[in-house]
C-alpha atoms as a PDB file:
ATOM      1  CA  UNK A   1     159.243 105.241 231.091  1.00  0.00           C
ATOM      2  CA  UNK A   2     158.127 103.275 234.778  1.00  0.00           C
ATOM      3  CA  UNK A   3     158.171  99.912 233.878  1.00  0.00           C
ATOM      4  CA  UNK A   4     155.609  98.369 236.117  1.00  0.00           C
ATOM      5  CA  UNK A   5     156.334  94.655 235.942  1.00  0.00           C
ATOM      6  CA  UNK A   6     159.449  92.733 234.810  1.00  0.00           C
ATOM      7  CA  UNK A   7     159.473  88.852 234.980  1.00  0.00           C
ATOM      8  CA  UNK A   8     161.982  86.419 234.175  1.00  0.00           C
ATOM      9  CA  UNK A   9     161.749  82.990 232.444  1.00  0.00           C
ATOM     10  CA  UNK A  10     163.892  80.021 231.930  1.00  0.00           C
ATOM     11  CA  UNK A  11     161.837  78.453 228.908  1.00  0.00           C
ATOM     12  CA  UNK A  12     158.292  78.831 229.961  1.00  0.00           C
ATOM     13  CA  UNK A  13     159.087  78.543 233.674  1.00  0.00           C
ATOM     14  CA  UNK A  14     158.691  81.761 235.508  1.00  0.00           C
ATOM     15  CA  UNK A  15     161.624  82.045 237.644  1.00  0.00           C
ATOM     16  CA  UNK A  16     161.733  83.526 241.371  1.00  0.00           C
ATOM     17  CA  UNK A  17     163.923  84.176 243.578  1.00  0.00           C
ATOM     18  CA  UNK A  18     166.045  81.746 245.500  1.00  0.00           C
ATOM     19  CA  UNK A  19     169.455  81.748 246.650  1.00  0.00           C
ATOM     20  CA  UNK A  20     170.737  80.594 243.522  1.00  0.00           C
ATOM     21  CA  UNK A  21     168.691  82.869 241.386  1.00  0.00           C
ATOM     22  CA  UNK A  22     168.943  86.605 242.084  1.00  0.00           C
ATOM     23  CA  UNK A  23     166.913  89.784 240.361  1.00  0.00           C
ATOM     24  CA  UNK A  24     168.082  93.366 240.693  1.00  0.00           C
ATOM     25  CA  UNK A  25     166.800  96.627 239.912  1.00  0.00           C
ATOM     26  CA  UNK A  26     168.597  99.474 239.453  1.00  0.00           C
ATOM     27  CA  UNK A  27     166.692 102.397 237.104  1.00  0.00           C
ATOM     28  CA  UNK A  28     166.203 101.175 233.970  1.00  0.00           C
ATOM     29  CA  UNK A  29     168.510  98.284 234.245  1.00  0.00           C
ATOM     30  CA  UNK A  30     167.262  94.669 235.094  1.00  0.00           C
ATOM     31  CA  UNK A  31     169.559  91.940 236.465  1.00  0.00           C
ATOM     32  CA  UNK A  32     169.284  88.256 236.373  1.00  0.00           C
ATOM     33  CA  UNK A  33     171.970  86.524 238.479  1.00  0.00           C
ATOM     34  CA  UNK A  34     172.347  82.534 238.088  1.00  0.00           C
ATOM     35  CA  UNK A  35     174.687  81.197 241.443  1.00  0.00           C
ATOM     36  CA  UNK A  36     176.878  77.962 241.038  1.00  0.00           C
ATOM     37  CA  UNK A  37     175.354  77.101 237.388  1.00  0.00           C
ATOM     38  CA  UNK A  38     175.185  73.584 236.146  1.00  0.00           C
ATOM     39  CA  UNK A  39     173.649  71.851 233.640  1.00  0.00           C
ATOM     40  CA  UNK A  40     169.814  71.609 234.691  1.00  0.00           C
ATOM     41  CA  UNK A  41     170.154  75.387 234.353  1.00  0.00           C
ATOM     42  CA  UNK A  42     170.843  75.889 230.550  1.00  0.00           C
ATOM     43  CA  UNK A  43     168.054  76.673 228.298  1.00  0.00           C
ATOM     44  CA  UNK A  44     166.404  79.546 226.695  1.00  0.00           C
ATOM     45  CA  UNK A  45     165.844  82.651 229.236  1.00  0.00           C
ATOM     46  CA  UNK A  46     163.605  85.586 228.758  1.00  0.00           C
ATOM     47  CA  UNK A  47     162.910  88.807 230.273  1.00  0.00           C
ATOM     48  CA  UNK A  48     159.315  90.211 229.972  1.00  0.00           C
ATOM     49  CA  UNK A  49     158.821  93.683 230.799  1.00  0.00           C
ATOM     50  CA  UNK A  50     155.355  95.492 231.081  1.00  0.00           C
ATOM     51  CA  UNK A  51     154.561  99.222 231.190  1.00  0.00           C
ATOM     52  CA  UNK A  52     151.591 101.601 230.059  1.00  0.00           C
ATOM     53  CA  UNK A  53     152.583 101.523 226.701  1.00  0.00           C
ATOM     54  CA  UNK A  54     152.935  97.992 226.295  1.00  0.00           C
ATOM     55  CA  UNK A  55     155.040  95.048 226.590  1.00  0.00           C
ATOM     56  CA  UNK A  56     157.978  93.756 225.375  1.00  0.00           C
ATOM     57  CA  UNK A  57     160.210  90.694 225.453  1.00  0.00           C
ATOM     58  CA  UNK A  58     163.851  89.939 225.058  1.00  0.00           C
ATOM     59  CA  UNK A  59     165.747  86.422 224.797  1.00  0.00           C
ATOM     60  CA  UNK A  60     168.841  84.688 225.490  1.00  0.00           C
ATOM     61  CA  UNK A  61     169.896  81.499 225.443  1.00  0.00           C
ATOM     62  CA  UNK A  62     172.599  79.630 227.982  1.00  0.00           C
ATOM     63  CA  UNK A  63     174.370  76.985 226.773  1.00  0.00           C
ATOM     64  CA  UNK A  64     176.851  74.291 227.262  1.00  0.00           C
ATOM     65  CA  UNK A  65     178.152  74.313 223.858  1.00  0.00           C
ATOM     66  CA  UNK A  66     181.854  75.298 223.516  1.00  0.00           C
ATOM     67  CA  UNK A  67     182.592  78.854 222.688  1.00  0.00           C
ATOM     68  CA  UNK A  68     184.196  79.875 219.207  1.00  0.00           C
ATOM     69  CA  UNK A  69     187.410  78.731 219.138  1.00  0.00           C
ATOM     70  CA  UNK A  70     190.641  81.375 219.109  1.00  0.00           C
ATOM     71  CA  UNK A  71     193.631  80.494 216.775  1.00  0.00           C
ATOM     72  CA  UNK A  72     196.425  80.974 218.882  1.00  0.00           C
ATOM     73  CA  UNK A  73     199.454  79.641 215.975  1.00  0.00           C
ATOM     74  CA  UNK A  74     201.477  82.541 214.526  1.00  0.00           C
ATOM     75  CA  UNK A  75     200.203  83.719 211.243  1.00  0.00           C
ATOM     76  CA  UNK A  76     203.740  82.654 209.175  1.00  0.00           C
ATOM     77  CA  UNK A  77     204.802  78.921 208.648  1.00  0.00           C
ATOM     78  CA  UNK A  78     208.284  77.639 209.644  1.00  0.00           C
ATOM     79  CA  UNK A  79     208.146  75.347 206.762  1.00  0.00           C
ATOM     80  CA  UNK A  80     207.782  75.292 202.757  1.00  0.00           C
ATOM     81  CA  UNK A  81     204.832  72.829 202.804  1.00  0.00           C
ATOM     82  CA  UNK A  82     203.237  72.383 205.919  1.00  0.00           C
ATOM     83  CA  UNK A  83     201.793  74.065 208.679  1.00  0.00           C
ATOM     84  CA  UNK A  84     200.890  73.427 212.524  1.00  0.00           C
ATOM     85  CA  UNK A  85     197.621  75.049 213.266  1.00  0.00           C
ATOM     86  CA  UNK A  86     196.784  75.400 217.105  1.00  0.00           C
ATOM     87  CA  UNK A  87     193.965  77.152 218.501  1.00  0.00           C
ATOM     88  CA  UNK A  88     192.415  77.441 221.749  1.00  0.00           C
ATOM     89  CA  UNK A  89     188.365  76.674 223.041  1.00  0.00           C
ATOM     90  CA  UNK A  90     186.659  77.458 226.209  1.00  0.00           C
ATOM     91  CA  UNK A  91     183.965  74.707 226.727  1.00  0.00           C
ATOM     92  CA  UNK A  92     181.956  73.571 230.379  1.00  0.00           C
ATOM     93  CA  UNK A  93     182.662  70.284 229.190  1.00  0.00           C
ATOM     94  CA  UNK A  94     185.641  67.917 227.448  1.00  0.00           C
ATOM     95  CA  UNK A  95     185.095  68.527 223.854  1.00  0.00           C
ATOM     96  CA  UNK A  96     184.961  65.400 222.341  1.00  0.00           C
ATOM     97  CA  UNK A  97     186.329  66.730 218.748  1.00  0.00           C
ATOM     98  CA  UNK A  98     186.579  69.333 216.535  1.00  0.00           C
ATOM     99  CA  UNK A  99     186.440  70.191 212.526  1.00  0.00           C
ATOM    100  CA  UNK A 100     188.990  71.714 211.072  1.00  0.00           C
ATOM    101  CA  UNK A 101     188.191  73.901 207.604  1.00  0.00           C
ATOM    102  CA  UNK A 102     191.015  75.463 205.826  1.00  0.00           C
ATOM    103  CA  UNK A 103     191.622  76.583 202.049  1.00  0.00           C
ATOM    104  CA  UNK A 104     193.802  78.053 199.847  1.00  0.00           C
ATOM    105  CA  UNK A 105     193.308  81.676 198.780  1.00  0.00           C
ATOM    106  CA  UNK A 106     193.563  83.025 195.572  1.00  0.00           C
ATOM    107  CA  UNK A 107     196.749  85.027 194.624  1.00  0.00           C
ATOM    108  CA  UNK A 108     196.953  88.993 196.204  1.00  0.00           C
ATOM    109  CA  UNK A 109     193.466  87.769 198.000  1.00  0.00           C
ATOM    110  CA  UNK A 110     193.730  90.155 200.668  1.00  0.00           C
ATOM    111  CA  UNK A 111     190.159  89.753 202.589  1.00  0.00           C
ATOM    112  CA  UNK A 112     191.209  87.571 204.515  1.00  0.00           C
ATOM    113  CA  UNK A 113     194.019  89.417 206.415  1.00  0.00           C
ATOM    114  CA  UNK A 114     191.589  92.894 206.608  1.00  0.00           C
ATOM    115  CA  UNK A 115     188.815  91.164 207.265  1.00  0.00           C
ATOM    116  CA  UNK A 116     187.740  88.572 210.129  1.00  0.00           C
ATOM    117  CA  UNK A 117     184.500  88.222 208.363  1.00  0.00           C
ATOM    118  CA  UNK A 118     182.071  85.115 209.289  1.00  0.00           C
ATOM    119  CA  UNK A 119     181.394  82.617 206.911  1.00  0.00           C
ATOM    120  CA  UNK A 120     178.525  80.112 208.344  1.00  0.00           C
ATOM    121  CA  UNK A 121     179.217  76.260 207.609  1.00  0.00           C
ATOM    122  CA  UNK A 122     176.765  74.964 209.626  1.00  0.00           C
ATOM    123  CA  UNK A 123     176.419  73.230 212.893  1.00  0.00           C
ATOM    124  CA  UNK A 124     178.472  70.051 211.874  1.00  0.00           C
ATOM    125  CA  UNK A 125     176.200  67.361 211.770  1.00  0.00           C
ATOM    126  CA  UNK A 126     176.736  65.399 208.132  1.00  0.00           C
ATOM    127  CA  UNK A 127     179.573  66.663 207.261  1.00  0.00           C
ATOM    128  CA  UNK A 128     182.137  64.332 206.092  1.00  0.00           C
ATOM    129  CA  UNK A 129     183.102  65.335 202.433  1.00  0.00           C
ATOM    130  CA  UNK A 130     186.254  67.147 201.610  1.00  0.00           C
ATOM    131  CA  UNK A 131     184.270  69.936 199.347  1.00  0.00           C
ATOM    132  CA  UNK A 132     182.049  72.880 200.644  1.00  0.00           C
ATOM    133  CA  UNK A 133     180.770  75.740 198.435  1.00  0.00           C
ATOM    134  CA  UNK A 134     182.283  79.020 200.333  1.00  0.00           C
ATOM    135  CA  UNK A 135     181.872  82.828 199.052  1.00  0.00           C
ATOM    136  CA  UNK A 136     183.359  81.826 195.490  1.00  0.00           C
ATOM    137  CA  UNK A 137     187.028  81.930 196.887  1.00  0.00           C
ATOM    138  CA  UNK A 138     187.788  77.798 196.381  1.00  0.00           C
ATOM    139  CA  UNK A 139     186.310  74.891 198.109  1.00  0.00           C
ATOM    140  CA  UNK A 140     186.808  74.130 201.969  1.00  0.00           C
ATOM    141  CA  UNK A 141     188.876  71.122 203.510  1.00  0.00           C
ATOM    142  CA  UNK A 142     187.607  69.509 206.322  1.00  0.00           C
ATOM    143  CA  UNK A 143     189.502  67.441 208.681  1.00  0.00           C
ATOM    144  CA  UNK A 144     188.259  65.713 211.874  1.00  0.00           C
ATOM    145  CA  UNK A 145     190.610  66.222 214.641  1.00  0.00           C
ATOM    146  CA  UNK A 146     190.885  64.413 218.073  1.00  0.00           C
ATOM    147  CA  UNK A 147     191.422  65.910 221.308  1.00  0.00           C
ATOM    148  CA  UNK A 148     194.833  65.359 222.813  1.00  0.00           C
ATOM    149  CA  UNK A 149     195.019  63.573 226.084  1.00  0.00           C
ATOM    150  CA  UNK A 150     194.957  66.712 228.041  1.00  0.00           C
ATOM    151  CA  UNK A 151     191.505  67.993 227.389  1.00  0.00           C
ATOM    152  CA  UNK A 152     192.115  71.096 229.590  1.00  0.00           C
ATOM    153  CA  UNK A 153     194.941  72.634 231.173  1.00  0.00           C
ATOM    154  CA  UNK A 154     196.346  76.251 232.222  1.00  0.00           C
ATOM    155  CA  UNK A 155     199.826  77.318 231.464  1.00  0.00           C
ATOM    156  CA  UNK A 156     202.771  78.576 234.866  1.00  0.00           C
ATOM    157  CA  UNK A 157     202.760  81.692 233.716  1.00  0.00           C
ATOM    158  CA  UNK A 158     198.722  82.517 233.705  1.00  0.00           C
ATOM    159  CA  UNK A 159     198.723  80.341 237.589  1.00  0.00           C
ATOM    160  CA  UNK A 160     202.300  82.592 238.763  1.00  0.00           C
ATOM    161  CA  UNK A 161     199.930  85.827 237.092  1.00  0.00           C
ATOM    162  CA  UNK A 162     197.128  85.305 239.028  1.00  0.00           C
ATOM    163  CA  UNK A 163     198.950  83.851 242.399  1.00  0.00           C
ATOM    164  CA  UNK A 164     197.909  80.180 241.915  1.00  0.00           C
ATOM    165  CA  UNK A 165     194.551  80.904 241.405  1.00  0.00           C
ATOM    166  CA  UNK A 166     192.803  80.745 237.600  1.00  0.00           C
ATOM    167  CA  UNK A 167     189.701  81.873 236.121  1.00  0.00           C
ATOM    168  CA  UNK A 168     186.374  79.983 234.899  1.00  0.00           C
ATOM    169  CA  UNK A 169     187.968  80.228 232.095  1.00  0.00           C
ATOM    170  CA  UNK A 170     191.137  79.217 232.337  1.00  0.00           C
ATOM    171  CA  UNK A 171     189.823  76.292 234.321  1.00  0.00           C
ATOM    172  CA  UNK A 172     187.460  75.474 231.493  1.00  0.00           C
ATOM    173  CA  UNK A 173     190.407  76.028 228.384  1.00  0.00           C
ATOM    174  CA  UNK A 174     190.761  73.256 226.010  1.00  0.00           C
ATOM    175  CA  UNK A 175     193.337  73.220 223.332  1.00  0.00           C
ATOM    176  CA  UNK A 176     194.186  71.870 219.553  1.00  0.00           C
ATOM    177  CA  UNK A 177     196.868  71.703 216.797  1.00  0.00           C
ATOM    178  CA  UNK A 178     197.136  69.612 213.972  1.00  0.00           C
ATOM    179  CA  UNK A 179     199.632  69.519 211.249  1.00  0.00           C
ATOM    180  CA  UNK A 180     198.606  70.651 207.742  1.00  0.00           C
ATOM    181  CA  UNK A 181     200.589  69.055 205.314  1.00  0.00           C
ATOM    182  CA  UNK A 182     201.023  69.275 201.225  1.00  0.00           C
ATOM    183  CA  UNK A 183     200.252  73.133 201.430  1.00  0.00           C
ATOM    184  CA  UNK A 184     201.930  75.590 198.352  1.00  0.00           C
ATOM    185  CA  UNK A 185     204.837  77.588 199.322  1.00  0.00           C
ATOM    186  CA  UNK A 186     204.413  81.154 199.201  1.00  0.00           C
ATOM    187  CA  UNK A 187     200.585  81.061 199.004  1.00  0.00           C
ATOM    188  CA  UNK A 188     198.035  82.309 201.955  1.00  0.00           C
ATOM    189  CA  UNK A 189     195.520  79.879 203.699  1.00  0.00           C
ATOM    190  CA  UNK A 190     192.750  81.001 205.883  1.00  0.00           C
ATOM    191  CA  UNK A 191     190.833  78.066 208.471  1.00  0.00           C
ATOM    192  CA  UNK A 192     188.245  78.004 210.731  1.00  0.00           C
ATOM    193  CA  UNK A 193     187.289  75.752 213.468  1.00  0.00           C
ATOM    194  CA  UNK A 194     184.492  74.147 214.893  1.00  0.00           C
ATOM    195  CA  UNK A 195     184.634  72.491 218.540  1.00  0.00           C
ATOM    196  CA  UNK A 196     181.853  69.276 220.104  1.00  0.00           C
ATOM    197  CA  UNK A 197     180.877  68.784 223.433  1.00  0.00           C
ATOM    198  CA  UNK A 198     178.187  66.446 224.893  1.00  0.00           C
ATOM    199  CA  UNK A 199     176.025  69.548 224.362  1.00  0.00           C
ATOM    200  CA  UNK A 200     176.284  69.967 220.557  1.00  0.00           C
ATOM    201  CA  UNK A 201     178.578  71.760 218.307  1.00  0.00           C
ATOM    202  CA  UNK A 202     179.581  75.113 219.062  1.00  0.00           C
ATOM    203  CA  UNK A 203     179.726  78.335 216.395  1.00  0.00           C
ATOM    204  CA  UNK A 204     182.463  78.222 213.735  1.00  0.00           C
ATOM    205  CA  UNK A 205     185.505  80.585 214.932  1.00  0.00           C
ATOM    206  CA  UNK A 206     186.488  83.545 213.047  1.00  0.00           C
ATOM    207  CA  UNK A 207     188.544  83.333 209.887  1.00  0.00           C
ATOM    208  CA  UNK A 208     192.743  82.686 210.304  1.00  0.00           C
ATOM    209  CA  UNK A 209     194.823  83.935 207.790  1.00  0.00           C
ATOM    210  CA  UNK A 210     198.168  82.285 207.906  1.00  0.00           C
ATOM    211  CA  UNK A 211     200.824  81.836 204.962  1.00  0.00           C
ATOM    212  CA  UNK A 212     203.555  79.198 203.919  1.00  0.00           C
ATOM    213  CA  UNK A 213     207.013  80.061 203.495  1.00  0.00           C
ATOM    214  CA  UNK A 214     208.582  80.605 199.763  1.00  0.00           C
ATOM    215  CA  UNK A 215     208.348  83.087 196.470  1.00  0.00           C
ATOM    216  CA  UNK A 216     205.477  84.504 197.427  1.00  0.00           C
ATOM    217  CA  UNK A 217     206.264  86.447 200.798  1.00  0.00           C
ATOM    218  CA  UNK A 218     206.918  89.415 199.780  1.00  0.00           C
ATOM    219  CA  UNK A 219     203.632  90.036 198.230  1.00  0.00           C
ATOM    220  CA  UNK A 220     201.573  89.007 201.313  1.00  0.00           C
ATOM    221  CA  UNK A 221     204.076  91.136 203.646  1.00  0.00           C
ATOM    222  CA  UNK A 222     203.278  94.159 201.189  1.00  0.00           C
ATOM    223  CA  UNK A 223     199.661  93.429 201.200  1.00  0.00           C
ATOM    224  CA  UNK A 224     199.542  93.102 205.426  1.00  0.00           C
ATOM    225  CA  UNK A 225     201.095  96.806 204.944  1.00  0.00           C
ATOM    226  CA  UNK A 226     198.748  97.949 202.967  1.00  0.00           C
ATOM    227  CA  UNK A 227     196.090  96.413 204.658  1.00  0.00           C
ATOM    228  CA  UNK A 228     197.339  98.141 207.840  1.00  0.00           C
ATOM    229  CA  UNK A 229     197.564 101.400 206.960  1.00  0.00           C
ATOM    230  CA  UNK A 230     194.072 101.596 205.195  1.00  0.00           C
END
């Protein structure tokens, strides 16, 4: 169907063209192109298309909240009781913390290691307990954690890959560890993180399943199998 009109909005500001903002048309498919984005640009963008059968209008929102974070720690601990989670964050600004949930799964719990499912704990703001009501699977732990000194920084090997030159975002990477301690050998843990910029608190990640070193190893490297080849 001929669309006769399509407009674009940031908010309720119709938008037109300028050098920095850019429409295309080709067939059915609309473009809105933002050039050397900052801040003043992020808000709550629309497209508003109109033909004879109607209209219709479609939203999405840019924003300088951090991205969900990626766990980027090997799923097996080196040691009996502890464990050093690391992950990794791609935010326009220095995140300024982060929360760190983990908790202990049941025994032969395998959903977390077939499943990456989301579990929503909100956008951050008030929490500072140690107990949250999950999916009936135990209680979550919550730890603040600081950025380190570094709040950005790209690895030799991704510059030497891409001939000194990096990414947006690679240039924008932020990374965190911390070291969970007093954990049960042998059992399997599953976290989640949440990073803060000056723009607010970004979504939760996705679920990491990792597990401690001791008895109970063999059961959660049968139950990856299984998981695997189901």
């Amino acid at each position: 169907m001929f669309l006769r009109k399509v407009l674009w909005f940031r908010n309720t500001l119709r938008l037109e063209t300028t050098e920095r903002h850019i429409t295309e048309s080709r067939g059915s498919r609309h473009t809105l192109l933002l050039r050397k984005v900052h801040s003043a640009d992020f808000g709550n963008y629309s497209c508003l298309a109109d033909n004879t059968l109607g209209k219709t209008r479609q939203y999405v929102e840019l924003s300088g909240r951090p991205n969900p974070a990626e766990f980027t720690s090997e799923p097996l601990s080196r040691y009996r009781d502890s464990y050093n989670i690391s992950w990794s964050v791609v935010s326009y600004s220095p995140v300024e913390e982060y929360k760190l949930y983990y908790r202990k799964l049941p025994d032969n719990d395998t959903y977390g290691i077939m499943h990456g499912g989301r579990n929503h704990l909100g956008d951050g703001r008030g929490h500072m307990g140690m107990s949250y009501v999950g999916d009936g699977r135990g209680a979550w732990h919550m730890m603040i954690v600081q950025p380190g000194p570094i709040g950005a920084m790209v690895s030799s090997s991704a510059l030497s890959a891409n001939k000194g030159h990096i990414n947006q975002n690679q240039a924008f990477t932020h990374w965190g560890s911390f070291m969970l301690k007093d954990l049960e050998p042998g059992y399997n843990y599953e976290a989640k993180v949440q990073a803060r910029n000056r723009y607010g608190w970004g979504e939760p990640s996705k679920r990491f399943t990792f597990s401690i070193r001791g008895s109970g190893m063999n059961a959660f490297l049968a139950s990856r199998k299984y998981a695997c080849s189901t």
